[in-house]
Protein backbone atom coordinates (compact mmCIF):
# COMPACT_ATOMS: atom_id res chain seq x y z
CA UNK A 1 102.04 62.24 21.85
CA UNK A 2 100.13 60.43 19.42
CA UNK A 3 98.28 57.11 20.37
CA UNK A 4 97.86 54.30 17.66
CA UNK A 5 95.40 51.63 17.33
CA UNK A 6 96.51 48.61 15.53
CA UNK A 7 93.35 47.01 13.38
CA UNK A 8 93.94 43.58 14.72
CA UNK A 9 93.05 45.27 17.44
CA UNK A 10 90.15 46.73 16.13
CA UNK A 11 88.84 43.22 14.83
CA UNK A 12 88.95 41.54 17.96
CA UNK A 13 86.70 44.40 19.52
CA UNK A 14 83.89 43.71 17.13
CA UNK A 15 83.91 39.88 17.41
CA UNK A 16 84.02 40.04 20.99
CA UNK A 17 80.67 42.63 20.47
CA UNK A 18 79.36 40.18 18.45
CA UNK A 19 79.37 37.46 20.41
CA UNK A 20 77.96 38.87 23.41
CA UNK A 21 74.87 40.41 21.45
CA UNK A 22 74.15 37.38 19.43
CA UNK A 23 72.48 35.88 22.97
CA UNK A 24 69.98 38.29 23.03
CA UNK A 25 69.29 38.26 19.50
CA UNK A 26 68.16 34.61 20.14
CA UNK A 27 66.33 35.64 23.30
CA UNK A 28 64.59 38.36 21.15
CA UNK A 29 63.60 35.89 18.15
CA UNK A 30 62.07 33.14 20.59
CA UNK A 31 59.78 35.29 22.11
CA UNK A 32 58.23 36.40 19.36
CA UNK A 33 58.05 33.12 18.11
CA UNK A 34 55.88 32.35 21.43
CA UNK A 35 53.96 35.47 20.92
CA UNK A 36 52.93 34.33 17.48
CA UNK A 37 51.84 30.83 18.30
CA UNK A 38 49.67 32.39 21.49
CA UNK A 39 47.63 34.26 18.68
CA UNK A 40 43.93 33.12 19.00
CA UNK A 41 43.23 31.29 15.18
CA UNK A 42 40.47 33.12 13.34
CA UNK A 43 37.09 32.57 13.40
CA UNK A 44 35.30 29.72 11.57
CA UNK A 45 32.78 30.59 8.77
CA UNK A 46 29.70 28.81 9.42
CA UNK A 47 26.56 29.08 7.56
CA UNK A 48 23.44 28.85 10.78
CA UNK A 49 19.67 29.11 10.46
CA UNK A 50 17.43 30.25 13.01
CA UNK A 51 15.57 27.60 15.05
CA UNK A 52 12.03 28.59 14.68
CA UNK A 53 8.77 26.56 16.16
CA UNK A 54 5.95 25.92 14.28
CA UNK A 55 3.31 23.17 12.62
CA UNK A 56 4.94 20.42 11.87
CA UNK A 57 2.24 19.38 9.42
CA UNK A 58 2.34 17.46 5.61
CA UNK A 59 0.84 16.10 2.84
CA UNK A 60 1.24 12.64 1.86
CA UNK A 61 0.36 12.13 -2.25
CA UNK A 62 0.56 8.36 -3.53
CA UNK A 63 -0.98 7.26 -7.31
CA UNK A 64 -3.18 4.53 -7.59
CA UNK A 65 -5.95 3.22 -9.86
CA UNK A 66 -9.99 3.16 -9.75
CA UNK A 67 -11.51 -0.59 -9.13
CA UNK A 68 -14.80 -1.59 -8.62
CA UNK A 69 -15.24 -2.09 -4.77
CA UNK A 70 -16.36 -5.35 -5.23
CA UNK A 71 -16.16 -7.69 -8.82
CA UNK A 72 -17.98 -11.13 -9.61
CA UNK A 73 -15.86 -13.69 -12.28
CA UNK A 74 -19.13 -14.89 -14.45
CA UNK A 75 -18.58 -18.54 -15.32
CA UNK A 76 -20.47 -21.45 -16.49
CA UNK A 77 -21.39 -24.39 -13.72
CA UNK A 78 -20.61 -26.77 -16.56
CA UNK A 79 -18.14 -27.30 -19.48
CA UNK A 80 -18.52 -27.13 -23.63
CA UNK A 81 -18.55 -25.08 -26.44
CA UNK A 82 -19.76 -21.60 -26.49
CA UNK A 83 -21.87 -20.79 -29.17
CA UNK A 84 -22.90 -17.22 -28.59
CA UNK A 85 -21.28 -13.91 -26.47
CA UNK A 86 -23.80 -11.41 -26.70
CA UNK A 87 -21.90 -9.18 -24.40
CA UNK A 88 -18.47 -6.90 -24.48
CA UNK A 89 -16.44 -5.32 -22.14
CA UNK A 90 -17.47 -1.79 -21.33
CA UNK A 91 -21.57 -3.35 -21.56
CA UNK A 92 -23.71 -2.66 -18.83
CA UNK A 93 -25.69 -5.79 -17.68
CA UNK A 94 -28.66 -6.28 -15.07
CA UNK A 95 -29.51 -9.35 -13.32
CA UNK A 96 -31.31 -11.18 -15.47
CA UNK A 97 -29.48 -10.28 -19.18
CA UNK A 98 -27.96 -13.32 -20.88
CA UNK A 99 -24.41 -12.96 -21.46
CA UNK A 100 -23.28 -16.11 -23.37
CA UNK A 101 -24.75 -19.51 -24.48
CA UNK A 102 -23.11 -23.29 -24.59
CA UNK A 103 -23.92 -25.64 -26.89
CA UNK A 104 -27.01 -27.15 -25.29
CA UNK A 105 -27.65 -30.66 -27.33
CA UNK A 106 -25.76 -33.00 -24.96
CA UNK A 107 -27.86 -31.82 -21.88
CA UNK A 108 -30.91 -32.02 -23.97
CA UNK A 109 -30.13 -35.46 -24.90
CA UNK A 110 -29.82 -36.22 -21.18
CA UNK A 111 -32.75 -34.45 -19.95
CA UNK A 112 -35.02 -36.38 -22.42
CA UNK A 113 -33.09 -39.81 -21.46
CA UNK A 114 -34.09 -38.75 -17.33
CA UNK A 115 -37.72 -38.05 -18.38
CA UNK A 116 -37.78 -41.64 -19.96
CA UNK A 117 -36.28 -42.85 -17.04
CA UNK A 118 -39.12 -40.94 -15.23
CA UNK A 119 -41.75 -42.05 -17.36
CA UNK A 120 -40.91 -45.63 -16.74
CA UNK A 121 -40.43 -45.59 -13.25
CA UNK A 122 -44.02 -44.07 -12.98
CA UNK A 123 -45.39 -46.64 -15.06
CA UNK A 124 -43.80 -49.61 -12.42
CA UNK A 125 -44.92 -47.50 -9.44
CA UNK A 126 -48.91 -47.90 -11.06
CA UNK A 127 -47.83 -51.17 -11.80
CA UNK A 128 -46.71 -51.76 -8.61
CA UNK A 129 -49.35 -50.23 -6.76
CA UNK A 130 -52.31 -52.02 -8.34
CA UNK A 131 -50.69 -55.22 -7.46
CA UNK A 132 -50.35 -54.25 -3.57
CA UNK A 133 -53.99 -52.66 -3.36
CA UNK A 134 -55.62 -56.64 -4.74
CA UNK A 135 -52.93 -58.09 -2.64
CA UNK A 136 -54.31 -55.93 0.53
CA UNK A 137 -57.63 -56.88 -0.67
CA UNK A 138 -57.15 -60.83 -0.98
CA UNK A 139 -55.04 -60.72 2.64
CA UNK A 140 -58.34 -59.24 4.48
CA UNK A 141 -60.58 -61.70 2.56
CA UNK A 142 -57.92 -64.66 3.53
CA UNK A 143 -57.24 -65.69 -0.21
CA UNK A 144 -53.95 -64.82 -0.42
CA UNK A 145 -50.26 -65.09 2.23
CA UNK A 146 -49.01 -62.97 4.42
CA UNK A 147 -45.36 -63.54 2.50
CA UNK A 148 -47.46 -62.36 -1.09
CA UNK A 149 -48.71 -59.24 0.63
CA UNK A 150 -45.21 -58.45 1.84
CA UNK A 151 -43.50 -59.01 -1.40
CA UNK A 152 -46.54 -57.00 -3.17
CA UNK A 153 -45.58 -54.40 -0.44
CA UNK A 154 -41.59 -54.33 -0.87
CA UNK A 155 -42.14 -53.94 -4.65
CA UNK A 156 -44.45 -51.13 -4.30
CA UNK A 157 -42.20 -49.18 -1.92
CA UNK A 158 -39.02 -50.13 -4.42
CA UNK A 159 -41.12 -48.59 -7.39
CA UNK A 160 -41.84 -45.62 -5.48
CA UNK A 161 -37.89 -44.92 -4.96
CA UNK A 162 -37.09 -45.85 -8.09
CA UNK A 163 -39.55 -42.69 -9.28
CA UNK A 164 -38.33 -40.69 -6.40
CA UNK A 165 -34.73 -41.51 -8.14
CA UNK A 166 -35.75 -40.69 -11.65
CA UNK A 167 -37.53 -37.12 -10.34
CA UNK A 168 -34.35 -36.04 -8.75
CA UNK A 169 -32.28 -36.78 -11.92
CA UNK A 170 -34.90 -35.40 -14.27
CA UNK A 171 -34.57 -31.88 -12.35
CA UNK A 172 -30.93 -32.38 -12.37
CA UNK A 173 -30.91 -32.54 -16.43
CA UNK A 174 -32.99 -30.10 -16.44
CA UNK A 175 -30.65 -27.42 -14.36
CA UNK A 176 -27.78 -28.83 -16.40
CA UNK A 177 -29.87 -27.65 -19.53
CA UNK A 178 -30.35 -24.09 -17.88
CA UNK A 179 -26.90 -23.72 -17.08
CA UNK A 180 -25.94 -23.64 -20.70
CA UNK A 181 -27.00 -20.21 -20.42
CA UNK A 182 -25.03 -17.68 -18.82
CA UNK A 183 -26.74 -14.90 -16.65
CA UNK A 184 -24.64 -11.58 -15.09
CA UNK A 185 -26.55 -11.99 -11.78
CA UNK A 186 -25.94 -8.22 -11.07
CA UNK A 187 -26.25 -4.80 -12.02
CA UNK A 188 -22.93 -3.32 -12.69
CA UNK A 189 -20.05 -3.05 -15.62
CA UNK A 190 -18.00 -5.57 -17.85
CA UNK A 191 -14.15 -5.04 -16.89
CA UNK A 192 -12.87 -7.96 -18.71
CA UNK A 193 -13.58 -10.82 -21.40
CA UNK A 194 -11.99 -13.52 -21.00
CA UNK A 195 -13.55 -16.50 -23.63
CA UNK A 196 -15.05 -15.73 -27.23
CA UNK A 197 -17.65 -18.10 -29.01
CA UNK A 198 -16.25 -21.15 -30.16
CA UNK A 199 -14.22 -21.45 -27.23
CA UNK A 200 -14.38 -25.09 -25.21
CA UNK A 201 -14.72 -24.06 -21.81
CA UNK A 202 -13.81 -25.93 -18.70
CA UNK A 203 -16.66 -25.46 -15.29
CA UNK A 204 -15.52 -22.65 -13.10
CA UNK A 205 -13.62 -20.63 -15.99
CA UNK A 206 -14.04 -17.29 -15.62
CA UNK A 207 -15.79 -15.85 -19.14
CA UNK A 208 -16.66 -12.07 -18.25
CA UNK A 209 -15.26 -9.95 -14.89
CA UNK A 210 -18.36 -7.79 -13.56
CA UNK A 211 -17.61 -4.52 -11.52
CA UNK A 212 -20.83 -3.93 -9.28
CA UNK A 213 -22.40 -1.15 -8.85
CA UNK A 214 -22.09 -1.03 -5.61
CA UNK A 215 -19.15 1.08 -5.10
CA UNK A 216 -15.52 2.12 -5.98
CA UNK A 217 -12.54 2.19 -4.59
CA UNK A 218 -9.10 4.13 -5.36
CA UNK A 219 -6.08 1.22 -4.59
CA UNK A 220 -2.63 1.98 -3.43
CA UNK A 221 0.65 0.70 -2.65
CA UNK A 222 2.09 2.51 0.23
CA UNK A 223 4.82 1.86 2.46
CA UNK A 224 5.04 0.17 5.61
CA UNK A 225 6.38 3.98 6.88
CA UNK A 226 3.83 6.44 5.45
CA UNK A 227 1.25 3.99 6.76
CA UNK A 228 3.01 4.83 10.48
CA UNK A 229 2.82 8.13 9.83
CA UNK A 230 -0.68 8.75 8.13
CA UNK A 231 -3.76 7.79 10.23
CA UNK A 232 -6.21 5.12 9.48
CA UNK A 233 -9.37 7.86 9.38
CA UNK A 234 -8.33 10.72 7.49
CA UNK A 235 -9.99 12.18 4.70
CA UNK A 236 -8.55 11.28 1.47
CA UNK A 237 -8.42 13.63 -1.57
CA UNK A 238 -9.11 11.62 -4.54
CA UNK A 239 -7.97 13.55 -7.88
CA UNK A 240 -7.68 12.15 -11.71
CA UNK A 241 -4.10 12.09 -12.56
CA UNK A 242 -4.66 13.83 -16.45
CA UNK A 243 -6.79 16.27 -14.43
CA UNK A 244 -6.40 17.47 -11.54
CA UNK A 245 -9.31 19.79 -11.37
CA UNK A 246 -12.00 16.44 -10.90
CA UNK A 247 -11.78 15.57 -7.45
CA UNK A 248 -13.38 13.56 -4.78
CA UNK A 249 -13.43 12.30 -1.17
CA UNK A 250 -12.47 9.25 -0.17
CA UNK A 251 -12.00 6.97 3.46
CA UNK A 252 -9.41 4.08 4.04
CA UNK A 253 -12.01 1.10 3.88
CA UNK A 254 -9.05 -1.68 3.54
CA UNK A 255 -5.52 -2.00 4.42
CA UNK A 256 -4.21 -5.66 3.57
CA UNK A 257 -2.40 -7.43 6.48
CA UNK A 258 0.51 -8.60 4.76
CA UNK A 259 2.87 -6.62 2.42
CA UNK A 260 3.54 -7.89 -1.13
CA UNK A 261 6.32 -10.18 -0.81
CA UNK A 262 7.86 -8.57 -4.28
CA UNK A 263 7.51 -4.79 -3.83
CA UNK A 264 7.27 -5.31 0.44
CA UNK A 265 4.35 -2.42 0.02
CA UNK A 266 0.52 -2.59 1.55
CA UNK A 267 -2.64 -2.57 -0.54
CA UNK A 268 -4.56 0.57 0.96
CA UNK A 269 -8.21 0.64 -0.92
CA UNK A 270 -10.10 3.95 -0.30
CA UNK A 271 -13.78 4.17 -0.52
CA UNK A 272 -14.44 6.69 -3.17
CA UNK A 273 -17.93 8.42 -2.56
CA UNK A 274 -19.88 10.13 -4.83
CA UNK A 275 -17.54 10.22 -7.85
CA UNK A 276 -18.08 12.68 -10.82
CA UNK A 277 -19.22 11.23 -14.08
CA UNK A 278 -15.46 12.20 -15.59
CA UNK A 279 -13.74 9.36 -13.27
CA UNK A 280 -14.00 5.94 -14.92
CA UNK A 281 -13.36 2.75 -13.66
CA UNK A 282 -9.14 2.33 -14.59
CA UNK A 283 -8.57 5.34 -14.34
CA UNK A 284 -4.73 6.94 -13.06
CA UNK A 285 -5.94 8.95 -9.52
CA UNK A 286 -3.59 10.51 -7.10
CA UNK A 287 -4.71 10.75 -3.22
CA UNK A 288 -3.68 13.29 -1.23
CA UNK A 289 -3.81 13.32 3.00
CA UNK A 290 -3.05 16.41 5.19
CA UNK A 291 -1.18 15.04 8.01
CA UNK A 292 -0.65 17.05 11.40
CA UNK A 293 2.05 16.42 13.65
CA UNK A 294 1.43 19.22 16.24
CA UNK A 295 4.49 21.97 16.64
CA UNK A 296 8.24 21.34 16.43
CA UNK A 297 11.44 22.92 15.20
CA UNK A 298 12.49 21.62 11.67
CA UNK A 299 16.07 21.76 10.97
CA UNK A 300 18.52 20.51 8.42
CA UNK A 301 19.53 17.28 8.84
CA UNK A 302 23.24 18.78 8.30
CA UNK A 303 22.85 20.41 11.62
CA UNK A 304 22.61 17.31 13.36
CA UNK A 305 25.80 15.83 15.48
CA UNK A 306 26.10 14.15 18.86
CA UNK A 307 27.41 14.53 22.26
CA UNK A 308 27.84 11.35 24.65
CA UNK A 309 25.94 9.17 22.34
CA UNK A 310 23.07 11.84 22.46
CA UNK A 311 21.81 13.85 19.37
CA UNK A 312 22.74 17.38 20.04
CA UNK A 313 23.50 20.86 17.87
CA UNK A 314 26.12 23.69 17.77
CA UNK A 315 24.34 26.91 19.06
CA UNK A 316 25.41 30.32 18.82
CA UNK A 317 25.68 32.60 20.95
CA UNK A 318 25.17 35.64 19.23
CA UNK A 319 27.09 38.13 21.80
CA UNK A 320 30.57 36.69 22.27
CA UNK A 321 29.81 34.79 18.33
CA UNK A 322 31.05 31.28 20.25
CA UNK A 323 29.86 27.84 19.72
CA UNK A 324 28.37 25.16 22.33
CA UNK A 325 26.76 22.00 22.44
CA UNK A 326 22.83 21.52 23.15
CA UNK A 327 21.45 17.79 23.72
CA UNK A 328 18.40 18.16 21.58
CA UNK A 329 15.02 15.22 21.25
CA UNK A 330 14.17 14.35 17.58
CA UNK A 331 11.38 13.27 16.83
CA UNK A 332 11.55 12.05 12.92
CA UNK A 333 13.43 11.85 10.16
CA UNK A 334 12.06 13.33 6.90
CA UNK A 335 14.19 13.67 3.92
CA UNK A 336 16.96 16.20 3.88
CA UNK A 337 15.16 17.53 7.82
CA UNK A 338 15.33 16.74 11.12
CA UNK A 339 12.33 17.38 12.98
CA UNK A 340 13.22 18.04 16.85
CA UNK A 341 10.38 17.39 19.58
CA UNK A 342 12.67 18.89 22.77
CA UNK A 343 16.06 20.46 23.11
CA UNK A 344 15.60 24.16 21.85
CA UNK A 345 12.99 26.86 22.88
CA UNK A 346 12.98 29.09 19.32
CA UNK A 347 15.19 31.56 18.42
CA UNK A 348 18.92 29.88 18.78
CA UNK A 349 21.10 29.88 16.25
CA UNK A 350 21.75 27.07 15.01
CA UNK A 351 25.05 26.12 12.79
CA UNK A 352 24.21 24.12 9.73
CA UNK A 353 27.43 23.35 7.58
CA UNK A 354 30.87 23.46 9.23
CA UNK A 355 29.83 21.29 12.54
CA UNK A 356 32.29 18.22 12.39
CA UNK A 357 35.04 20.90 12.79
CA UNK A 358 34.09 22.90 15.72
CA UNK A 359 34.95 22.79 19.40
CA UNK A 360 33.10 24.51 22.65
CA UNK A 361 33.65 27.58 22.86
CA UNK A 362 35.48 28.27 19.25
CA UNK A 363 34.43 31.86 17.62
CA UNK A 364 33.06 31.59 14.58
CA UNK A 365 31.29 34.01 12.12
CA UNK A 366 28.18 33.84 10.15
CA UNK A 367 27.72 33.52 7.05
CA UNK A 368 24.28 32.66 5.21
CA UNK A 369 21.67 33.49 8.56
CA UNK A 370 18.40 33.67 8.32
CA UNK A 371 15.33 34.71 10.69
């Protein structure tokens, strides 16, 4: 006997199969989902250098300019007209070389006026003095007062101030006359004219600027910072700046107290000694110091970040390739370079680009290391 299966039977079967698989179908999914979201993420590329310690040292290289150690502004102790220059800038000049003339007619007039004067005032004083010597004679022979020999005195002592008087103005006309000429006073260079003949001048202004002889010195501006770093007694390298190959040594002799109020710099003057006949006073020099700051690890400033307010670094470690933090001590700043004083021994490595993202303990891998 034949059995029949009707297909609404058949229908039913297979939803009531797939209902009761669909469960575990879920079940199935969801835990792979899990599995795939407990994958470790992949490791970071990081670009590290090796921390190596060494000399820390530098060179410090500022231009300046050449100037006379010490200068003299030549003027005339009294105003007029100049009438001759018979020096130029660039002219060397010794003590006793005349530089420039005034007019001198108005102090000769006066110095022949105070000799007058002079001449005069001598002539009372004899005057004067013959009367008190017959008076003196007549008081002792009782011919003549006491009050006449004390008048005859009083003149006599007025006439002798009254030359006294004229002497001193005399010698004043006279220096008056012999500062119409102008003198250097020193042995050196002229650096500057400042008055041509013809000129009225006033007493006190400056006609020629005289560099002595007595030294030179290479001037700076320099920062309030390189002057921390650089100290006061090192050797100085003194080199012309359109040659390079003339050269000499040089000591700070001068730092100003007080920065320029426009460029907030210091005025650093180095004591040039011995320089070659090439360097000229004016002259474009650069100055060069070798500065030593013992041993240190330099690093990138890049590789810097903190932990707990405290300068620190990522470190590898180069086994299990995983990041930590190391408190590290700096010690300066230099441009583009950290310079650390404590923190690492040598030999870590260090992760330069890529630390703002990492975490302790996150794998990373290399890329760009060094030794």
């Amino acid at each position: 006997m034949s059995s029949s299966v009707h297909p609404g039977m058949v229908a039913r079967s297979r939803s009531c199969l797939l209902l009761a698989v669909a469960p575990l179908l879920v079940v199935m999914l969801s835990g792979c989902e899990r599995e795939v979201a407990k994958e470790a993420p992949p490791p970071r590329h990081v670009r590290t250098v090796v921390a190596e310690k060494g000399g820390l040292g530098e060179s410090i290289v500022l231009t300046g300019q050449l100037q006379a150690e010490k200068e003299v502004a030549l003027a005339f102790r009294i105003g007029g007209r100049i009438i001759e220059r018979l020096v130029d800038t660039g002219d060397r000049v010794t003590p006793d070389q005349l530089v420039a003339k005034l007019d001198p007619q108005n102090e000769l007039n006066s110095l022949r006026s105070a000799r007058a004067a002079l001449a005069a005032a001598n002539a009372r004083l004899e005057q004067d003095s013959n009367h008190f010597d017959r008076q003196e004679t007549l008081l002792r022979q009782g011919w003549t007062t006491r009050a006449n020999f004390d008048q005859a005195q009083q003149a006599l002592r007025t006439a002798q101030a009254a030359v006294d008087n004229a002497k001193a103005q005399a010698e004043i006309a006279e220096d008056r006359v012999s500062y119409t000429e102008l003198r250097a006073g020193v042995t050196g260079t002229i650096t500057r004219r400042a008055a041509e003949s013809g000129e009225v001048v006033q007493a006190g202004q400056t006609i020629f600027t005289v560099a002595r002889d007595a030294g030179w010195d290479a001037v700076f501006d320099v920062s309030a910072q390189v002057l921390r770093t650089a100290p006061g007694d090192a050797d100085v390298t003194i080199a012309l700046t359109d040659d390079p190959s003339v050269t000499a040594k040089g000591r700070v002799r001068q730092i100003d107290p007080q920065a320029d109020p426009v460029t907030r710099t210091f005025k650093v003057r180095v004591a040039v000694n011995d320089p070659p006949p090439a360097m000229r006073l004016g002259a474009t020099v650069t100055g060069r110091v070798d500065v030593d700051h013992g041993h240190g690890i330099s690093l990138p400033a890049s590789a810097l970040t903190a932990t707990d307010k405290r300068p620190a670094v990522w470190v590898v470690d180069p086994n299990s390739l995983t990041v930590s933090l190391k408190p590290v001590e700096v010690a300066r700043f230099d441009p583009g370079t950290v310079v650390l004083s404590g923190g690492l021994d040598g030999g870590e490595i260090v992760v330069t680009a890529g630390v703002q993202a990492l975490v302790p303990g996150q794998k990373v891998r290399l890329e760009g290391a060094r030794s």
